[in-house]
N, C-alpha and C. Protein backbone atom coordinates (compact mmCIF):
# COMPACT_ATOMS: atom_id res chain seq x y z
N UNK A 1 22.42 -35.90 47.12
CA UNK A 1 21.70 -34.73 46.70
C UNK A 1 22.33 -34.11 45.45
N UNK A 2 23.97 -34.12 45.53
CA UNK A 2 24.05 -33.71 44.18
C UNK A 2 23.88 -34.28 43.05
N UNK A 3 24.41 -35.54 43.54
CA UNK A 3 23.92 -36.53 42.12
C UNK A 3 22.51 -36.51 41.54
N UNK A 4 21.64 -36.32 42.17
CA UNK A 4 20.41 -35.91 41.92
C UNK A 4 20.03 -34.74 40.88
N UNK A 5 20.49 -33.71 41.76
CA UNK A 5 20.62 -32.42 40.68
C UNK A 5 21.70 -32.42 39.95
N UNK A 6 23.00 -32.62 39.62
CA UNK A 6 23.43 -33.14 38.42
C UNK A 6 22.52 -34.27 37.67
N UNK A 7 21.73 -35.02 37.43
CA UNK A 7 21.08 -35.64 37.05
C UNK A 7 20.30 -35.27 36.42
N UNK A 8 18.78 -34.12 36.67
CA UNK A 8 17.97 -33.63 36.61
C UNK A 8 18.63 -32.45 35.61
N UNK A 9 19.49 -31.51 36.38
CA UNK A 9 20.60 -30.84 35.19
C UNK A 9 20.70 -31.15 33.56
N UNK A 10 21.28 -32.76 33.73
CA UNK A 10 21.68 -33.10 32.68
C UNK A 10 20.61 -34.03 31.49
N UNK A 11 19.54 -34.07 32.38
CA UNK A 11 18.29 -34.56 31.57
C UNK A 11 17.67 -33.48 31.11
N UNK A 12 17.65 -32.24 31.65
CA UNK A 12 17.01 -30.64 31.14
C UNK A 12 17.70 -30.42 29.76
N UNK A 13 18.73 -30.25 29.84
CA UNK A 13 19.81 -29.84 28.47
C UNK A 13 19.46 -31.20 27.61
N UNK A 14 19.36 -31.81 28.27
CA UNK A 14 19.14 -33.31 26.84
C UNK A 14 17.73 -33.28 26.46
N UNK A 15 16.82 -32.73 27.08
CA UNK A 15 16.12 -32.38 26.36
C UNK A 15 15.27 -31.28 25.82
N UNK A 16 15.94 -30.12 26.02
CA UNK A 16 15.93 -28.70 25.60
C UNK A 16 16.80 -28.93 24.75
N UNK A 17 17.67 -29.30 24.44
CA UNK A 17 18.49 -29.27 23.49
C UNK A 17 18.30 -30.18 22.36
N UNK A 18 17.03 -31.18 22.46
CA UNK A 18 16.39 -32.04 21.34
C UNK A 18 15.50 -31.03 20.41
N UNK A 19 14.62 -30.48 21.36
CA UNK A 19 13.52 -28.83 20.82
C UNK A 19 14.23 -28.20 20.00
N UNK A 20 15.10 -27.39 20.19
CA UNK A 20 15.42 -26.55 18.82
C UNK A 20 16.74 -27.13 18.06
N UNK A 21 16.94 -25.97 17.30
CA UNK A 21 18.02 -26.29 16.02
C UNK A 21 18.33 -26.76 14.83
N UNK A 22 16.55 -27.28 14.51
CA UNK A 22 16.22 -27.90 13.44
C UNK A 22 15.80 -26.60 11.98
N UNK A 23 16.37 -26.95 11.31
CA UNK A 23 16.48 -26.14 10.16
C UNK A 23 15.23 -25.63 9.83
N UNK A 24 15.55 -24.35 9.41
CA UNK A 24 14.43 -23.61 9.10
C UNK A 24 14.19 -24.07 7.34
N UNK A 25 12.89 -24.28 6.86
CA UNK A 25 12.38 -24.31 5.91
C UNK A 25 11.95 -23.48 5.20
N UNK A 26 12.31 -23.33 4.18
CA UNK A 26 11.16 -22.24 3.20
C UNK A 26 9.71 -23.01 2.24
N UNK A 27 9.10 -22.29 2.32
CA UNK A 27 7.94 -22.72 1.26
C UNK A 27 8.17 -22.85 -0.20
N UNK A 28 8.29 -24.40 -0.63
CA UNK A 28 8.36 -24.62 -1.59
C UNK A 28 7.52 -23.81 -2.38
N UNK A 29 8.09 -23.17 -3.57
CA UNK A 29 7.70 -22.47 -4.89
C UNK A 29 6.74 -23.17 -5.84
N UNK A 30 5.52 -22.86 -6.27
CA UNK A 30 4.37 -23.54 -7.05
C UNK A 30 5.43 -24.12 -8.22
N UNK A 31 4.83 -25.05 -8.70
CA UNK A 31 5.64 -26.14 -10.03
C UNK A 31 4.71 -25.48 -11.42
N UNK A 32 5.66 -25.32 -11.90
CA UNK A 32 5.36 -24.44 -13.57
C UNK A 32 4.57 -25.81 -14.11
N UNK A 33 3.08 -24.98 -14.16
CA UNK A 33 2.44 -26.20 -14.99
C UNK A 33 2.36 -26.01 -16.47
N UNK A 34 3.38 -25.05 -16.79
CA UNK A 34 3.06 -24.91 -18.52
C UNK A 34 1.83 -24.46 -19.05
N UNK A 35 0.65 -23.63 -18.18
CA UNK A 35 -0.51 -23.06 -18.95
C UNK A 35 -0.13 -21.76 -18.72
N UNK A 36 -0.87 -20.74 -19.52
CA UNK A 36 -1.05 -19.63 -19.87
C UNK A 36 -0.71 -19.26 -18.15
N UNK A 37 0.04 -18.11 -17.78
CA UNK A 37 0.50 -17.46 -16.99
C UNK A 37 -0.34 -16.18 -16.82
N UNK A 38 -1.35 -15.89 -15.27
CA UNK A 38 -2.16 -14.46 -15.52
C UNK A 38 -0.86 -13.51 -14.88
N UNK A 39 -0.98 -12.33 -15.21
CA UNK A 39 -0.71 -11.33 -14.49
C UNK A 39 -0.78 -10.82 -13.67
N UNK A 40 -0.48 -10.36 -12.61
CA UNK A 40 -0.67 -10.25 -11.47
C UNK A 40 -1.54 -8.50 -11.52
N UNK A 41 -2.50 -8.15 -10.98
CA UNK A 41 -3.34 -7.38 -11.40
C UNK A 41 -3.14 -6.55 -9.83
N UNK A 42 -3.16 -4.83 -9.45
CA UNK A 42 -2.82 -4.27 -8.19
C UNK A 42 -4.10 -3.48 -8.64
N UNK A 43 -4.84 -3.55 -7.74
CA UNK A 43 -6.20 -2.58 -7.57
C UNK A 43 -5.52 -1.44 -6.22
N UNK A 44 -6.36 -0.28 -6.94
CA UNK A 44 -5.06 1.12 -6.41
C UNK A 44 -6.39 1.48 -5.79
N UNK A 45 -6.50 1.73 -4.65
CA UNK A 45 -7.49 2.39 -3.87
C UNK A 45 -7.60 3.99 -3.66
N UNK A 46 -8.06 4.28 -4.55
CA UNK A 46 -7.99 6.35 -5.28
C UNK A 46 -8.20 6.70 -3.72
N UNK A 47 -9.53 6.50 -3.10
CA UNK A 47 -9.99 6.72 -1.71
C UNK A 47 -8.88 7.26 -0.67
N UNK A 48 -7.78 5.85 -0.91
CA UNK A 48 -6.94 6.29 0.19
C UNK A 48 -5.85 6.49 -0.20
N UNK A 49 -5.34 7.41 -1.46
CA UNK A 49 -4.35 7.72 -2.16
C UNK A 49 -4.99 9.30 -1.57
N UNK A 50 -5.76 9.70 -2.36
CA UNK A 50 -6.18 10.98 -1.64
C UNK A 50 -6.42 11.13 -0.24
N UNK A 51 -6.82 10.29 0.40
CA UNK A 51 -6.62 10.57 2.16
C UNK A 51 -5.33 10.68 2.41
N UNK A 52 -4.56 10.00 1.16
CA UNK A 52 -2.60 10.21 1.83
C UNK A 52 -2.31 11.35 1.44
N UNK A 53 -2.59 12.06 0.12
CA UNK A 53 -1.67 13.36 -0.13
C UNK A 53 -2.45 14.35 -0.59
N UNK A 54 -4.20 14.47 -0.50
CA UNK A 54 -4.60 15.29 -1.45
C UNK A 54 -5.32 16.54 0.74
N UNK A 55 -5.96 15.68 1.24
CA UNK A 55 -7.06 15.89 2.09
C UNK A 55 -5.90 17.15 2.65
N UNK A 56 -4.69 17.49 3.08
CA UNK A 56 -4.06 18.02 3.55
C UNK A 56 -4.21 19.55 2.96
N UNK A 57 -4.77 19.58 1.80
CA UNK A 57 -4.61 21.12 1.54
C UNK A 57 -6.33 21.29 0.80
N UNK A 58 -6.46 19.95 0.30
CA UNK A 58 -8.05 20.37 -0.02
C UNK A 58 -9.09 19.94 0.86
N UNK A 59 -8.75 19.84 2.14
CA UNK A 59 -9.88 19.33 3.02
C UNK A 59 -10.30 18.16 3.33
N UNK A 60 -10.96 17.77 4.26
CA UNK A 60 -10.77 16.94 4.98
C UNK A 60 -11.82 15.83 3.68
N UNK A 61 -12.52 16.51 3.37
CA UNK A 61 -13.96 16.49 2.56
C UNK A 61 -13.87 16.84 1.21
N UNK A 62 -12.23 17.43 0.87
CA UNK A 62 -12.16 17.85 -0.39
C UNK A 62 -13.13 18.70 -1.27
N UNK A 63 -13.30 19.58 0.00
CA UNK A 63 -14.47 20.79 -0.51
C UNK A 63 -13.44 21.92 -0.09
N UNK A 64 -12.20 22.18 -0.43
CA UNK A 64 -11.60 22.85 -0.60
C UNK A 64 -11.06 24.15 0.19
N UNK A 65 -9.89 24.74 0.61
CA UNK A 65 -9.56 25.21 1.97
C UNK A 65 -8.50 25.99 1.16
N UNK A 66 -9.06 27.92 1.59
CA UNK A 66 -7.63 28.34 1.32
C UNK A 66 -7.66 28.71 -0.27
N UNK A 67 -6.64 28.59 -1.13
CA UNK A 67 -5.97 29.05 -1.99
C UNK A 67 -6.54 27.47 -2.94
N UNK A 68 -6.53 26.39 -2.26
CA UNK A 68 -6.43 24.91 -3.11
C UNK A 68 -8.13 24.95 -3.01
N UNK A 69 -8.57 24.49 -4.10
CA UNK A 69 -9.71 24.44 -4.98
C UNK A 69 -10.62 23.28 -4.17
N UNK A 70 -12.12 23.35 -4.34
CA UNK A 70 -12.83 22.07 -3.79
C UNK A 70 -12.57 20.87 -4.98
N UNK A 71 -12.35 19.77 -4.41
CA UNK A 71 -12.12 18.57 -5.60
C UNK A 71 -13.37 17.77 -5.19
N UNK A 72 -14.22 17.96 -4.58
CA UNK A 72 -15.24 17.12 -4.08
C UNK A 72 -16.55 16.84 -5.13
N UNK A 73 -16.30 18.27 -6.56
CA UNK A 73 -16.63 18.37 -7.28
C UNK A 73 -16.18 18.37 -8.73
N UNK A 74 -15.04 18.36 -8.41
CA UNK A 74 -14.11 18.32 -9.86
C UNK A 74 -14.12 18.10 -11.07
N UNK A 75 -15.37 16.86 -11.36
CA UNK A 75 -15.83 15.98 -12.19
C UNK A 75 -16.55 16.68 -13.01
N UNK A 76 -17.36 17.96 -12.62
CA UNK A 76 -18.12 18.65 -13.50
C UNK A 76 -17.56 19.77 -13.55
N UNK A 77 -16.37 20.08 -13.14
CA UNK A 77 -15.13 20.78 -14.38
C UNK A 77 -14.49 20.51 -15.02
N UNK A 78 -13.68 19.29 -14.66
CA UNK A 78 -12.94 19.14 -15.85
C UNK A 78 -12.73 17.37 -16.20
N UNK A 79 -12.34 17.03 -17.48
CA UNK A 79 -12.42 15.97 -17.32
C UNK A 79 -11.62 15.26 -17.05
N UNK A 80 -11.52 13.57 -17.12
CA UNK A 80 -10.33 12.45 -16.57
C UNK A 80 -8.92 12.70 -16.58
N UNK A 81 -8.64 13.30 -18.18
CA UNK A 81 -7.42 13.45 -18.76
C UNK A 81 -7.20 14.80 -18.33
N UNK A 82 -7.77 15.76 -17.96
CA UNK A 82 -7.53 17.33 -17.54
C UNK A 82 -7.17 16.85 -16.13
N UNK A 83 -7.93 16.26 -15.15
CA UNK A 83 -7.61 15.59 -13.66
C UNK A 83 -6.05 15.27 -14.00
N UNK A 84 -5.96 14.65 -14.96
CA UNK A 84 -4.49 13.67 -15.04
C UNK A 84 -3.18 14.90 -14.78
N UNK A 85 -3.45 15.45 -16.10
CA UNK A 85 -2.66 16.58 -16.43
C UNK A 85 -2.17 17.55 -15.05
N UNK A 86 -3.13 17.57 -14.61
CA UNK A 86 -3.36 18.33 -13.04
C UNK A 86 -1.99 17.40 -12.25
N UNK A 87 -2.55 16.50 -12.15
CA UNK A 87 -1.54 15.45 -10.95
C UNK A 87 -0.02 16.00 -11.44
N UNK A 88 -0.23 15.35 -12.84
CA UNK A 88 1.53 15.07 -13.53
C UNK A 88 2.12 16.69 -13.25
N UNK A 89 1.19 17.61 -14.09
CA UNK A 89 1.91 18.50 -13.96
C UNK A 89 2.40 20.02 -13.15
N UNK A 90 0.92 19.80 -12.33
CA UNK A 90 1.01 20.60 -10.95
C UNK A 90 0.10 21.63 -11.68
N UNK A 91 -0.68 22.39 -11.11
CA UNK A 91 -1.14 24.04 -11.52
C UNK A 91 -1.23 24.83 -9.96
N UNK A 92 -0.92 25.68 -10.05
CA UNK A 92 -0.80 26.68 -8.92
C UNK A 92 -0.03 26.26 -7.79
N UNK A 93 -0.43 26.31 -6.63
CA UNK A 93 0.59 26.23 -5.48
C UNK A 93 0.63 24.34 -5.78
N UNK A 94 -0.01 24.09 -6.42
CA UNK A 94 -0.01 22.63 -6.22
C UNK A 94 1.09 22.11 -7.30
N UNK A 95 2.39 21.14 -6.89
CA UNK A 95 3.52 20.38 -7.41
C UNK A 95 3.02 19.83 -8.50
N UNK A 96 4.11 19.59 -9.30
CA UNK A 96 3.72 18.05 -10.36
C UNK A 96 4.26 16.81 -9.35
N UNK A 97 3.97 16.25 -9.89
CA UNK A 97 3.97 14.43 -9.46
C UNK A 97 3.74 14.45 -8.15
N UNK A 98 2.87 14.61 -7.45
CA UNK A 98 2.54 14.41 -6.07
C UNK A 98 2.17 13.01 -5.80
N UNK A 99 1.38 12.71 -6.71
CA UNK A 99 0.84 10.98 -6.94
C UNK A 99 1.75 10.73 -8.52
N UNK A 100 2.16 9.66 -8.82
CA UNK A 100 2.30 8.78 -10.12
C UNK A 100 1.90 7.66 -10.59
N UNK A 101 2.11 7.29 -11.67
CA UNK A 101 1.66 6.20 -12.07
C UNK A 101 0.35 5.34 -12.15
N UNK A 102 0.16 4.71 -11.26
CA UNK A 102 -1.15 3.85 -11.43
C UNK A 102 -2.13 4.57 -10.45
N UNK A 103 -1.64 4.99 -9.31
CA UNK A 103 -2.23 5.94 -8.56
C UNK A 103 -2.64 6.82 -8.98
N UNK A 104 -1.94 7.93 -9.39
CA UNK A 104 -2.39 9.22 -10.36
C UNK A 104 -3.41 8.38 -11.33
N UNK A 105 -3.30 7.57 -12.07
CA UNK A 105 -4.74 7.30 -13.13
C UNK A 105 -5.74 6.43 -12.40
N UNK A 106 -5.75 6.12 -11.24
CA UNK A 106 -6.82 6.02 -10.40
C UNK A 106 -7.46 7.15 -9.71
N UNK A 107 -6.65 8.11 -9.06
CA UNK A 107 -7.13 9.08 -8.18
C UNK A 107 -7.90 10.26 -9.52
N UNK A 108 -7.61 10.26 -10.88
CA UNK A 108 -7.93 10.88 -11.68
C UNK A 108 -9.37 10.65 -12.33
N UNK A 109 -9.19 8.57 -12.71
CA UNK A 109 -10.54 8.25 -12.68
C UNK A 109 -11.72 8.81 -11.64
N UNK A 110 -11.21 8.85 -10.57
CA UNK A 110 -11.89 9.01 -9.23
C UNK A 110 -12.46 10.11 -9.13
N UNK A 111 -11.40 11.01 -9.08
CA UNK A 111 -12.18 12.52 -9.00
C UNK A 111 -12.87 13.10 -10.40
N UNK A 112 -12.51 12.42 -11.71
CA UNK A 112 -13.72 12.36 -12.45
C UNK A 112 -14.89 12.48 -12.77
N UNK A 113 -15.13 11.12 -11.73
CA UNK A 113 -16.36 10.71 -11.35
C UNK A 113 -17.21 11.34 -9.60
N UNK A 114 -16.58 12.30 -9.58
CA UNK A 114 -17.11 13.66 -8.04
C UNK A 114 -17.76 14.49 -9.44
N UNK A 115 -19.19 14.25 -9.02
CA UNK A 115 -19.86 15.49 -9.63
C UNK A 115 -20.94 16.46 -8.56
């Protein structure tokens, strides 16, 4: 009986122990074919840049709550580059740089275009 289960024992580990331990691989890297190289292009979703930092003080609907202005309309006050100016540099209770960069000139295009 023991020889048995020493047996069975030692055939488990011989072959559980074949299954792992084999080297992990990485994914070979694409081969430089020498043509023109594109850029890698990030589409900024204004939508949910403002659901992250704007909806909290201008509404859920961005029709405006309080002291902070409706932006649901914005577009037919002021324009792209006035929107911009707004982000970068804050007016009233509202900060500068709340959004930056590619975001801020998306969320600016965006509310632009709220008329």
């Amino acid at each position: 009986m023991k020889k048995q289960l020493m047996t069975v024992l030692f055939g488990s580990v011989l072959v559980l122990g074949a299954c792992g331990g084999g080297e992990e691989t990485s994914p070979e890297e694409p081969a430089d074919t020498g043509g023109d190289t594109e850029t890698e292009t990030t589409t900024v979703d204004a939508e949910a840049v403002i659901q992250q930092n704007c909806i909290s003080c201008h509404g859920e609907n961005l029709e405006g709550q309080g002291n902070f202005p409706a932006l649901n309309d914005v577009g037919s006050r002021l324009s792209q580059e006035e929107i911009l100016s707004v982000i970068e540099n804050g007016q009233g209770a509202m900060p500068p740089n709340i959004i930056e960069g590619e975001e801020a000139q998306a969320v600016a295009e965006y509310l632009a275009n709220q008329q």
